[in-house]
C-alpha atoms as a PDB file:
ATOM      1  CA  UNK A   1     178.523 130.526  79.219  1.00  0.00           C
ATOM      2  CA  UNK A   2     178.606 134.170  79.951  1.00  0.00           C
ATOM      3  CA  UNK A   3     181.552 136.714  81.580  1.00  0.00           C
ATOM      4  CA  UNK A   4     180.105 135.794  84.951  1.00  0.00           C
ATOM      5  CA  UNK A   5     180.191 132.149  84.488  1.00  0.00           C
ATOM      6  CA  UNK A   6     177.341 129.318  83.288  1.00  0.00           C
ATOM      7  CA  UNK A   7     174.024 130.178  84.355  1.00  0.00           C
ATOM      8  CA  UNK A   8     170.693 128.136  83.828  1.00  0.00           C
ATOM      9  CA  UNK A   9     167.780 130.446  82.959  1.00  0.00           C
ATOM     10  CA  UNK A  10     164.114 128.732  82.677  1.00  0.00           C
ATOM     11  CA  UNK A  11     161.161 129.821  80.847  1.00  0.00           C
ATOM     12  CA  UNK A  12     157.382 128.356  80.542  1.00  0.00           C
ATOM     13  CA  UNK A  13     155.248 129.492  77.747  1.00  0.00           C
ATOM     14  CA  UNK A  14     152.222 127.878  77.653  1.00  0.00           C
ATOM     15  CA  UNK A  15     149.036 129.334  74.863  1.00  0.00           C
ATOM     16  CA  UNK A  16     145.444 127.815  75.295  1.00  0.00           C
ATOM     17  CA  UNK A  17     142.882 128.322  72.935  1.00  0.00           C
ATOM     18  CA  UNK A  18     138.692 127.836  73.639  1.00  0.00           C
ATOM     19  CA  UNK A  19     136.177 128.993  71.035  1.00  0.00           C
ATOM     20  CA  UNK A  20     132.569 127.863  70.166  1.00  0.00           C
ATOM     21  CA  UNK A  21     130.559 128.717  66.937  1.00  0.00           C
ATOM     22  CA  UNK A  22     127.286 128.845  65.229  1.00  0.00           C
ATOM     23  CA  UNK A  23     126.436 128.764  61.557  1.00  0.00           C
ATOM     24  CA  UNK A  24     123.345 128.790  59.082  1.00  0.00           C
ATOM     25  CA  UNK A  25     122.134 129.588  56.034  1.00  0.00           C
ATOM     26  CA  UNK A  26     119.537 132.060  54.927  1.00  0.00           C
ATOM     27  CA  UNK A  27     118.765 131.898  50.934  1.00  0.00           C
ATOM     28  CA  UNK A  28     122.093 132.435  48.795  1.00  0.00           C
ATOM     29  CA  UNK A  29     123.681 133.979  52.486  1.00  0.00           C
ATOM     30  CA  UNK A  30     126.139 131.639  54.629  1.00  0.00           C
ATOM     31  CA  UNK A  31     127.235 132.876  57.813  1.00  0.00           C
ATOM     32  CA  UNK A  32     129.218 131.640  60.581  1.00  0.00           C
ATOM     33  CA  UNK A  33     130.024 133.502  64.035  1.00  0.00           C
ATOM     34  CA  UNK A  34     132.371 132.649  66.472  1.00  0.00           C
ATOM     35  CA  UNK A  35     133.990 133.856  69.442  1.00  0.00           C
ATOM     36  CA  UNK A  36     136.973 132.596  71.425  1.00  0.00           C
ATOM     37  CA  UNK A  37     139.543 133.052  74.288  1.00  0.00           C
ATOM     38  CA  UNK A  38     142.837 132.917  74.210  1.00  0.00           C
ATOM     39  CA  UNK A  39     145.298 132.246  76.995  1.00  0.00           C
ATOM     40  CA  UNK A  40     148.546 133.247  77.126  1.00  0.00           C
ATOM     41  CA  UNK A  41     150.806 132.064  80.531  1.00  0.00           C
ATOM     42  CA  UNK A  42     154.259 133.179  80.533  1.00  0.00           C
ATOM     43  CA  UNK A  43     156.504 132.035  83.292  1.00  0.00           C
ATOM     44  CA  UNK A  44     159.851 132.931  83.854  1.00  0.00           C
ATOM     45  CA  UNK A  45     162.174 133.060  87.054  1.00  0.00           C
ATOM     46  CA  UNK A  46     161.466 136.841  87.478  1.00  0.00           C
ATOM     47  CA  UNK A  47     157.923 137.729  86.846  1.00  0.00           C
ATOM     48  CA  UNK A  48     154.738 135.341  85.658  1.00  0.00           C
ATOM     49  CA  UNK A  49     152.379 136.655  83.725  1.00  0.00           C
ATOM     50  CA  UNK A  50     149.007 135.952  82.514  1.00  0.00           C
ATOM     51  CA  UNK A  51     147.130 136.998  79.359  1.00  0.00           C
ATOM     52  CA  UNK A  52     143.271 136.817  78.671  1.00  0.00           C
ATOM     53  CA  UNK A  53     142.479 137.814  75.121  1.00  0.00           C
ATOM     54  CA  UNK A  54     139.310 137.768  73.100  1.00  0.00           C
ATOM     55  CA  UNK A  55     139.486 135.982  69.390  1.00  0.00           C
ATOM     56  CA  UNK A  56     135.992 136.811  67.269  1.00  0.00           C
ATOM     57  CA  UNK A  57     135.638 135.524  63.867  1.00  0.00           C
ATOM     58  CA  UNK A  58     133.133 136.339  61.238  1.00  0.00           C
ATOM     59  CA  UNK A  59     132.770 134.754  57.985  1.00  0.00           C
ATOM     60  CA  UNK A  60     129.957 135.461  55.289  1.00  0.00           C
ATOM     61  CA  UNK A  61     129.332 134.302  52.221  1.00  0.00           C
ATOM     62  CA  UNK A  62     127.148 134.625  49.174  1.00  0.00           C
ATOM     63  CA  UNK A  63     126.359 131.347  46.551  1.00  0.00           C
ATOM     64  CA  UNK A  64     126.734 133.268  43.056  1.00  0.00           C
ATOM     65  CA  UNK A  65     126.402 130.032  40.940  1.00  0.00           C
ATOM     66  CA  UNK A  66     127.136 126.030  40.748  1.00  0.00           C
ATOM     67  CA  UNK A  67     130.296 125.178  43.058  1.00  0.00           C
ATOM     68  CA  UNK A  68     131.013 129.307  43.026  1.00  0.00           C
ATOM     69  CA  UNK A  69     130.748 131.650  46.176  1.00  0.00           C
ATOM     70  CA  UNK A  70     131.843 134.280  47.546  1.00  0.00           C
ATOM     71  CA  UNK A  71     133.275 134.936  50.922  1.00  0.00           C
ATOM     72  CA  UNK A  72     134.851 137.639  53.401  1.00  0.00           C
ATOM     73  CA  UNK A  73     136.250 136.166  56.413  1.00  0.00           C
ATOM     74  CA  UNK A  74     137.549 138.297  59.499  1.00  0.00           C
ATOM     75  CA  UNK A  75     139.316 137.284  62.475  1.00  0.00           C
ATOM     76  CA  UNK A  76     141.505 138.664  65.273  1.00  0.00           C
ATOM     77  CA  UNK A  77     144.066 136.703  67.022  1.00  0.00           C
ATOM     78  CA  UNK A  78     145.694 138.649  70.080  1.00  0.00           C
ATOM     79  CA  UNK A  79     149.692 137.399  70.669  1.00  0.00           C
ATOM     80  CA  UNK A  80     152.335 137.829  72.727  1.00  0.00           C
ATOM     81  CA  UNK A  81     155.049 140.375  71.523  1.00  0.00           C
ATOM     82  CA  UNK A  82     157.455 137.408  72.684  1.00  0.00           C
ATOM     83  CA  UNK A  83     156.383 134.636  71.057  1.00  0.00           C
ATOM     84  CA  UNK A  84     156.749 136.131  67.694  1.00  0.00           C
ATOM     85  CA  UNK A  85     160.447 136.958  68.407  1.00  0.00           C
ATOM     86  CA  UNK A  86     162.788 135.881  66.018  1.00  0.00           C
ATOM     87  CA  UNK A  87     159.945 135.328  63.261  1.00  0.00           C
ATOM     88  CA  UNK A  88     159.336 137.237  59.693  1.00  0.00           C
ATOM     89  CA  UNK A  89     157.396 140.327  59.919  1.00  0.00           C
ATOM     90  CA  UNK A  90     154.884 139.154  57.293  1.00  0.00           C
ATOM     91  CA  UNK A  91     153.206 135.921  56.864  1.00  0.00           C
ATOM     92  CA  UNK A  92     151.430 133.961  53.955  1.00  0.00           C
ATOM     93  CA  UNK A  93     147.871 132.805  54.469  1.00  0.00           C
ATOM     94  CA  UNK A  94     146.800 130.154  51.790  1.00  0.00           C
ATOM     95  CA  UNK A  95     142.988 130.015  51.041  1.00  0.00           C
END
């Protein structure tokens, strides 16, 4: 309830995610490439809005002995200034 009385506000947030890869192996050298699209569709009783972003991933690695490697991994993940509201600034990515 607000000063002006109840009011009933909707709101559709919908994210879609396609992506496709390829991967090999050349000597000690893994690789894997990827590329992706992400959808963002954000609907509310004012304004609609659709978002087209590009997600690329790149992840390399190098066999330096029995069970042991090592690996760099980039990615980019576009997102919506919206749905992060109301979440920590930082996050914790496990490995």
């Amino acid at each position: 309830m607000n000063l002006l009385g109840s009011s009933h506000y909707d709101v559709n947030y919908l994210e879609q995610y396609l992506y496709s890869e390829y991967s090999g192996k050349w000597n000690k050298l893994g690789y894997r490439v990827g590329i992706g699209v992400t959808n963002i569709h954000n609907k509310s009783a004012e304004t609609t809005q659709d978002d087209w972003a590009p997600t690329p991933k790149l992840v390399l690695s190098y066999d330096l002995a029995k069970n042991q490697s090592l690996r760099l991994t980039t990615d980019y993940t576009s997102q919506s200034p919206w749905a992060d509201a109301g979440k920590p600034a930082c996050r914790l990515v496990e490995t």
